[in-house]
Protein backbone atom coordinates (compact mmCIF):
# COMPACT_ATOMS: atom_id res chain seq x y z
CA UNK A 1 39.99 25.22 7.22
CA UNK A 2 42.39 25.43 10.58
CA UNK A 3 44.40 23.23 11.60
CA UNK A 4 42.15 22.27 14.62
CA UNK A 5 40.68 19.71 12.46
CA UNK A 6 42.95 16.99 11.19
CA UNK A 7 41.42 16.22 7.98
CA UNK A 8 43.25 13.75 5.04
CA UNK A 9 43.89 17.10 2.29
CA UNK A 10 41.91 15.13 -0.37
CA UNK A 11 38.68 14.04 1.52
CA UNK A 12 35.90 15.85 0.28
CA UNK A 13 33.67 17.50 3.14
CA UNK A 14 31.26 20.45 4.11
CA UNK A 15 30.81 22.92 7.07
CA UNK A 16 27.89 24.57 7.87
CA UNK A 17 28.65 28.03 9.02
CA UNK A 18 26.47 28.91 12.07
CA UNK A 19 25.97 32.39 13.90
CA UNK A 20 25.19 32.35 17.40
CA UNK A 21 24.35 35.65 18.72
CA UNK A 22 23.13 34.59 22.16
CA UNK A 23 24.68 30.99 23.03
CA UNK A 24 22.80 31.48 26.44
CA UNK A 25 19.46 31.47 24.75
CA UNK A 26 20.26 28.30 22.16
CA UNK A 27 19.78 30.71 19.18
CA UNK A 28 21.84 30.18 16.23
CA UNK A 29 21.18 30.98 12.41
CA UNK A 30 22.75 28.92 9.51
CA UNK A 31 23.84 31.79 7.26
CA UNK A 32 26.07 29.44 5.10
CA UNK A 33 27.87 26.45 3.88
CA UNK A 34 31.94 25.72 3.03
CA UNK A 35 32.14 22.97 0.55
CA UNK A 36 35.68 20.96 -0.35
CA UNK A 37 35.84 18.54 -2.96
CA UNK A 38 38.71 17.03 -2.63
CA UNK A 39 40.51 19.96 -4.96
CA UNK A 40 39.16 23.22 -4.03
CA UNK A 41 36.70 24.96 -1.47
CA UNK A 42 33.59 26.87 -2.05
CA UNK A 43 31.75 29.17 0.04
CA UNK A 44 27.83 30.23 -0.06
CA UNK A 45 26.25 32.67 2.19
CA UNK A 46 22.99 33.82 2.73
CA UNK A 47 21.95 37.13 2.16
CA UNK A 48 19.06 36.74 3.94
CA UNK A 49 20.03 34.40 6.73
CA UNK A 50 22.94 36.64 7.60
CA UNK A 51 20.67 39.87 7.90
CA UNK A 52 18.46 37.84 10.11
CA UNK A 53 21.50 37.06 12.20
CA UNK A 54 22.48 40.79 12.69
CA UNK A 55 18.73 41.32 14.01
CA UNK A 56 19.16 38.66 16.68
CA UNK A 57 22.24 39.99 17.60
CA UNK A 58 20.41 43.33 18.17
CA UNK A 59 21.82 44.57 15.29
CA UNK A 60 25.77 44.23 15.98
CA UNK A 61 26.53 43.86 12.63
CA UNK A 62 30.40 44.13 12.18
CA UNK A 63 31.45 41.43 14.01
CA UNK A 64 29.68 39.27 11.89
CA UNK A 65 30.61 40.68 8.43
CA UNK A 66 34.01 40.91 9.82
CA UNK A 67 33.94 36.82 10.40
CA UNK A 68 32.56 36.25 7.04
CA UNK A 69 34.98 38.17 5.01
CA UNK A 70 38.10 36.32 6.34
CA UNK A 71 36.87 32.75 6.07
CA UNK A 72 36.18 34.04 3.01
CA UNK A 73 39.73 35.53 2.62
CA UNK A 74 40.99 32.11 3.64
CA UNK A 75 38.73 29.93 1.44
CA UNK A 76 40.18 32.07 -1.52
CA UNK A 77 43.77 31.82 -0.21
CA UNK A 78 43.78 27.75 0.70
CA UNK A 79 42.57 27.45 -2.96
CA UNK A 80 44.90 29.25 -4.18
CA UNK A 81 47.59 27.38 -2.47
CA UNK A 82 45.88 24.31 -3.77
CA UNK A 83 45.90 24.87 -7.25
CA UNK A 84 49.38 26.19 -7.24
CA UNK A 85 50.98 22.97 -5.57
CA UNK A 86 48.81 21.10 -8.50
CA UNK A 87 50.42 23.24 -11.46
């Protein structure tokens, strides 16, 4: 969804959203997936997953709600912006 990854605007792909609450340790917890199809995005998290991701990150919970709801703010506004330049 940034600009870091040049990627043709209708090639469908997905992006696994990973938390990593100790990189030194090597763990990380897939708490979701962002899904383009060539016309809009889609975002699923896991309830579950993400809870487990505040416990291995002793519990520091804001920082990763805080990530979640604005790639989910974005997903919702670079849809938007999709459908509107399709109209």
């Amino acid at each position: 969804l940034s600009g870091s990854a040049q990627i043709n605007a209708m090639t469908p792909f997905y992006t696994l959203l990973r938390v990593v609450p100790n990189p030194a340790s090597g763990e990380a917890v897939v708490v979701g997936v962002v899904l383009f199809d060539g016309s809009q995005y889609r975002m699923r998290v896991s309830q579950r997953k993400t809870k487990l991701a505040i416990l291995l990150a002793r519990e520091n919970e804001a920082p990763v709600w805080f990530a979640l709801q604005r790639l989910q703010g974005r997903v919702e506004q670079d849809t938007a912006a999709r459908r509107q330049t399709m109209l």
